[in-house]
Each structure stands twice: as C-alpha cells, then as structure tokens.
N, C-alpha and C. Protein backbone atom coordinates (compact mmCIF):
# COMPACT_ATOMS: atom_id res chain seq x y z
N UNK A 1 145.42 134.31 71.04
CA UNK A 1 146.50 135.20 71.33
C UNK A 1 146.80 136.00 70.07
N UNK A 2 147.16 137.49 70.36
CA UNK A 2 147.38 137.83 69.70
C UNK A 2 148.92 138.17 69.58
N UNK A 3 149.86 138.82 68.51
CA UNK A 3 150.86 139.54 68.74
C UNK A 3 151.39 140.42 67.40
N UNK A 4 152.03 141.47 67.51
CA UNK A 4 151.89 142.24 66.41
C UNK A 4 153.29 143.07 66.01
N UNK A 5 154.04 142.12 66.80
CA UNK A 5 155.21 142.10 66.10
C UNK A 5 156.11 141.29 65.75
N UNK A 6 156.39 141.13 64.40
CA UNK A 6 157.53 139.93 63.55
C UNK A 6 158.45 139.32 64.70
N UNK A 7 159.23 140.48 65.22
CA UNK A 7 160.62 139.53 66.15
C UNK A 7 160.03 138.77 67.46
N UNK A 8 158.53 139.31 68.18
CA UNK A 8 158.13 138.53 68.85
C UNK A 8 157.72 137.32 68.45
N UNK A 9 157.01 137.23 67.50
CA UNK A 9 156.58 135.99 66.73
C UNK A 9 157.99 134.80 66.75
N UNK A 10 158.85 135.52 65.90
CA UNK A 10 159.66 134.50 65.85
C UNK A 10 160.92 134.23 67.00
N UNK A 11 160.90 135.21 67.96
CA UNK A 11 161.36 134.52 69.50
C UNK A 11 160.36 133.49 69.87
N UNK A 12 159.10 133.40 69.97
CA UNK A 12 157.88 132.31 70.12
C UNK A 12 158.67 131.54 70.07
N UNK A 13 158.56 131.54 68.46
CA UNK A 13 159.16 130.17 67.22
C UNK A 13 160.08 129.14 67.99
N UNK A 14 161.25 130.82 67.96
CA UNK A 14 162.45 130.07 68.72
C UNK A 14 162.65 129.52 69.91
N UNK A 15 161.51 129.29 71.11
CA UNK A 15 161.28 129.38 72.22
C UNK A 15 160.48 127.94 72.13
N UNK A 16 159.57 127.47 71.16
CA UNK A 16 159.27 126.02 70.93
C UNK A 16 158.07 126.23 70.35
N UNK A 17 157.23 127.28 70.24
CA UNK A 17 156.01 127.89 70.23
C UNK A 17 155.15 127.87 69.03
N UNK A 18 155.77 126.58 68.15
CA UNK A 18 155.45 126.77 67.02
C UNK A 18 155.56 127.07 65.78
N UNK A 19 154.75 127.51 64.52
CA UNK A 19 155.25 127.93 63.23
C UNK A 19 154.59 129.09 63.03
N UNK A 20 155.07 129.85 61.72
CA UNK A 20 153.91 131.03 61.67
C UNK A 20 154.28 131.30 59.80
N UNK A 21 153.48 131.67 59.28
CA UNK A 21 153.48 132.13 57.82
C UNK A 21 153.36 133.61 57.92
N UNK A 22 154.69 133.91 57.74
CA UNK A 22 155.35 135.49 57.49
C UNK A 22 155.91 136.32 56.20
N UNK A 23 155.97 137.18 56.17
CA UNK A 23 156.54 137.54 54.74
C UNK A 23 157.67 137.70 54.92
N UNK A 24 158.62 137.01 53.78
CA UNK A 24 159.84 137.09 54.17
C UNK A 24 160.94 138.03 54.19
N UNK A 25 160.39 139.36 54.51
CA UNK A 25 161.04 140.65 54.84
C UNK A 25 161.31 140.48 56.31
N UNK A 26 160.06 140.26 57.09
CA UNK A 26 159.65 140.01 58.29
C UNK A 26 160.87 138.86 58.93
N UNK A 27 161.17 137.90 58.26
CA UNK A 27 162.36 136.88 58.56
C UNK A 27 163.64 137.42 58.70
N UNK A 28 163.89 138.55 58.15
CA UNK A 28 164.95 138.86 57.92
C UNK A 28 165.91 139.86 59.07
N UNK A 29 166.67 139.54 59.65
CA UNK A 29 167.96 138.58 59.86
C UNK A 29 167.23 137.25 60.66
N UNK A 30 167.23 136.22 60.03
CA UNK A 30 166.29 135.04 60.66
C UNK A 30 167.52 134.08 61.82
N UNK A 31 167.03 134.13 62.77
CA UNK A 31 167.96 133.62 64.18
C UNK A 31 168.31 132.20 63.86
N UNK A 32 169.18 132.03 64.31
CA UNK A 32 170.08 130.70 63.62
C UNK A 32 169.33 129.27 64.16
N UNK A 33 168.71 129.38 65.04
CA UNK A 33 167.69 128.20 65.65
C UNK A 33 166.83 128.12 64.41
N UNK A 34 166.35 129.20 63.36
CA UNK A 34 165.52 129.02 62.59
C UNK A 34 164.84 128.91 61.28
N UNK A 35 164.61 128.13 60.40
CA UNK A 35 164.79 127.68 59.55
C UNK A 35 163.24 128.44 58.23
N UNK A 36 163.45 128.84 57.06
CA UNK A 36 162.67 129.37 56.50
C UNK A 36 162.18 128.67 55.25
N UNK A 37 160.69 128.52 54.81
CA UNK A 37 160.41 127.58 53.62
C UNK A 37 159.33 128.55 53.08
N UNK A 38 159.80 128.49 51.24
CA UNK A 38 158.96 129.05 50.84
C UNK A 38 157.72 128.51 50.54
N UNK A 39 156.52 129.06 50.28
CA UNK A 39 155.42 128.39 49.75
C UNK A 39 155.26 128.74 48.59
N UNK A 40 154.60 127.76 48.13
CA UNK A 40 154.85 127.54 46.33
C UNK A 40 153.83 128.46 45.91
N UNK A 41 153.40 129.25 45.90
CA UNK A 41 151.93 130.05 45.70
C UNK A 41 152.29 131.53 45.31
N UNK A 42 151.28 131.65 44.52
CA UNK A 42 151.85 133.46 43.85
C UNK A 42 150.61 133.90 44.69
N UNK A 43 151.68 135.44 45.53
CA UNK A 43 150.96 136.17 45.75
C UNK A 43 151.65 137.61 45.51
N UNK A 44 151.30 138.58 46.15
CA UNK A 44 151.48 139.71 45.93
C UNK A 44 152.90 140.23 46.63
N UNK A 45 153.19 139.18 47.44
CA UNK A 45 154.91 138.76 48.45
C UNK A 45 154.96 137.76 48.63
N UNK A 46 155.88 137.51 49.07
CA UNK A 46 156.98 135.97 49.57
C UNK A 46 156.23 136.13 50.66
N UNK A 47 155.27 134.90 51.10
CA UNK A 47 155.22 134.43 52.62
C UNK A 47 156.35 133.35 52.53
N UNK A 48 156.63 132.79 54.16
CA UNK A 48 157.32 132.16 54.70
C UNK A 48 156.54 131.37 55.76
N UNK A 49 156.99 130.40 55.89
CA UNK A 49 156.51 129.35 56.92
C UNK A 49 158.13 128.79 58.02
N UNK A 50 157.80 129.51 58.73
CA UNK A 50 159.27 129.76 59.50
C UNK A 50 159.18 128.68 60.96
N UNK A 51 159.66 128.04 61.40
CA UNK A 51 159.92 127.26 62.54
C UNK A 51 161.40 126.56 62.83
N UNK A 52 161.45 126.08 63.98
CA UNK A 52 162.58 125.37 64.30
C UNK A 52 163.35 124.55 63.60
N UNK A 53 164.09 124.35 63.24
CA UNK A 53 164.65 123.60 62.28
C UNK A 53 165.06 121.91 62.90
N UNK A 54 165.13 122.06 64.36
CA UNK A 54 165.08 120.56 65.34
C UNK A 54 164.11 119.99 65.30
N UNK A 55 162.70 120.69 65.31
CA UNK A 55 161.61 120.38 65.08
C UNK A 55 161.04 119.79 63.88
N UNK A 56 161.83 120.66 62.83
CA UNK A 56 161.41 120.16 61.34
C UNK A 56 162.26 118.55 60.62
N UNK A 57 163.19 118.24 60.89
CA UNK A 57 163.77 117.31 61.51
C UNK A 57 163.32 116.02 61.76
N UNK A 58 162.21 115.94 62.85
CA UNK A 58 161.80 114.96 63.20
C UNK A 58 160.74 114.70 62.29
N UNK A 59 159.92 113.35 62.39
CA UNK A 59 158.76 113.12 61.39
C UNK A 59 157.61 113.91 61.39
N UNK A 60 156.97 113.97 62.61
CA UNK A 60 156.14 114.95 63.16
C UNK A 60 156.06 116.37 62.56
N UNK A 61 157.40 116.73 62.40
CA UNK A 61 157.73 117.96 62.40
C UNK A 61 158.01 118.02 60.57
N UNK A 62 157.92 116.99 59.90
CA UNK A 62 157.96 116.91 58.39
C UNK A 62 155.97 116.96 58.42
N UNK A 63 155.55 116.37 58.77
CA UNK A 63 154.28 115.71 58.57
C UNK A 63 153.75 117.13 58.81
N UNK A 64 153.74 117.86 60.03
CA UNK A 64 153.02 119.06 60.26
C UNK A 64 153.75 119.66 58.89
N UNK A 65 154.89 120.30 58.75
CA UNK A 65 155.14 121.19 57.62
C UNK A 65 154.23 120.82 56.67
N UNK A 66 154.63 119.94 55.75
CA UNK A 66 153.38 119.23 54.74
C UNK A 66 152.47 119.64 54.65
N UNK A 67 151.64 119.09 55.79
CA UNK A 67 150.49 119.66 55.80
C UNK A 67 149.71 121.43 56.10
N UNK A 68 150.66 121.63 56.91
CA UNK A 68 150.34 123.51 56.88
C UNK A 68 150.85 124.37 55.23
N UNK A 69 151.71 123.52 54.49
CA UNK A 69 152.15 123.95 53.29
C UNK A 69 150.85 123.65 52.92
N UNK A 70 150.67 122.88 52.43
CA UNK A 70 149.21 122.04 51.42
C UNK A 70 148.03 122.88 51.88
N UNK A 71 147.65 122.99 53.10
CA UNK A 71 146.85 123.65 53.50
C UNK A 71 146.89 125.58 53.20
N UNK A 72 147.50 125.82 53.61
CA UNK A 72 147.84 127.19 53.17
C UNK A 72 147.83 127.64 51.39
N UNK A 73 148.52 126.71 50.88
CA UNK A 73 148.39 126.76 49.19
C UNK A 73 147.05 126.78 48.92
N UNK A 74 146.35 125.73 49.19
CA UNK A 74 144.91 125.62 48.81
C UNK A 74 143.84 126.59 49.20
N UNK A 75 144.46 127.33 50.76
CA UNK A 75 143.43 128.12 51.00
C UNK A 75 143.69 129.36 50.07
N UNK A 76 145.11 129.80 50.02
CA UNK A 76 145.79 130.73 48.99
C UNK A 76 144.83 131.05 47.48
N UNK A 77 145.25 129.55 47.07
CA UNK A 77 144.54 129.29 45.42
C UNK A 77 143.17 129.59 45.54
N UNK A 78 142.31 128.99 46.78
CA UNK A 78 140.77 129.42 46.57
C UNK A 78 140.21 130.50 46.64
N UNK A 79 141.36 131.52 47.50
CA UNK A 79 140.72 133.37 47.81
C UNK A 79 141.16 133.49 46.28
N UNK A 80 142.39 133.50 45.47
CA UNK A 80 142.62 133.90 44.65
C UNK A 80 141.64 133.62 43.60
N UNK A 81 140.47 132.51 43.50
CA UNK A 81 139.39 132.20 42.46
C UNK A 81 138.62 132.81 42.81
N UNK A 82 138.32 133.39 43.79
CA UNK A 82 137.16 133.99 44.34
C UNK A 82 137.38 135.82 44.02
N UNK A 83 138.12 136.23 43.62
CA UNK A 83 138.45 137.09 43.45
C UNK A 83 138.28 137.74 41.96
C-alpha cells in the first residue's frame, strides 16, 4: 500500500494501523490519540516514529518500538557509511 499524504498516514495510525517514521514537520498538529518519539540518529531532519500511545503502553507495543527504533538507527548509520 501506498499513501502520500502525512494526515492520511497518521489517521491510519490513529485508526489502529500501525506506526510510521515521519519527519516531524509532518506530525505537526499531532492528534491527541498520538504519541511522537524521536530517533536518536543525525540526519538531514527530525524523523519521528509516531503511533498510538495505548498501544505503546502495553509490552508488545514497548518491544515493537525498540525494536523499529534499533532497526531504523542502524539502517540510518549504515546508508550514512556508505556514503
């Protein structure tokens, strides 16, 4: 699936649909269901890793963050060596 605009994305979000790594311009006015985390990684903007905040909450919902953080950093750090 595709979609190609920010507020659809994060109605998804808000709808149960998941997480998404956005820039955090794109978040902005971010809907109160939804909760925003930065990633620790230099880039050229603020991404965001934006999802439910009921979701984030539960263990599941710690364990996925975690890991899409970790994951995303690392893929981040390796384009940036390659470069």
């Amino acid at each position: 699936m595709s979609v190609d605009s920010d507020l659809a994305v994060m109605a998804m979000i808000e709808h149960g649909a998941g997480f998404s790594v956005l820039p955090k311009l794109a978040t902005e006015p971010l809907p109160a269901k939804l909760e925003r985390i930065a990633l620790p990684i230099e880039t050229n903007r603020d991404i965001w890793l934006c999802g439910r905040s009921d979701v984030w909450d539960t263990a599941a919902g710690k364990a996925f963050r975690r890991c899409v953080v970790s994951d995303v950093t690392a893929k981040l750090k390796a384009d940036t060596l390659d470069l």
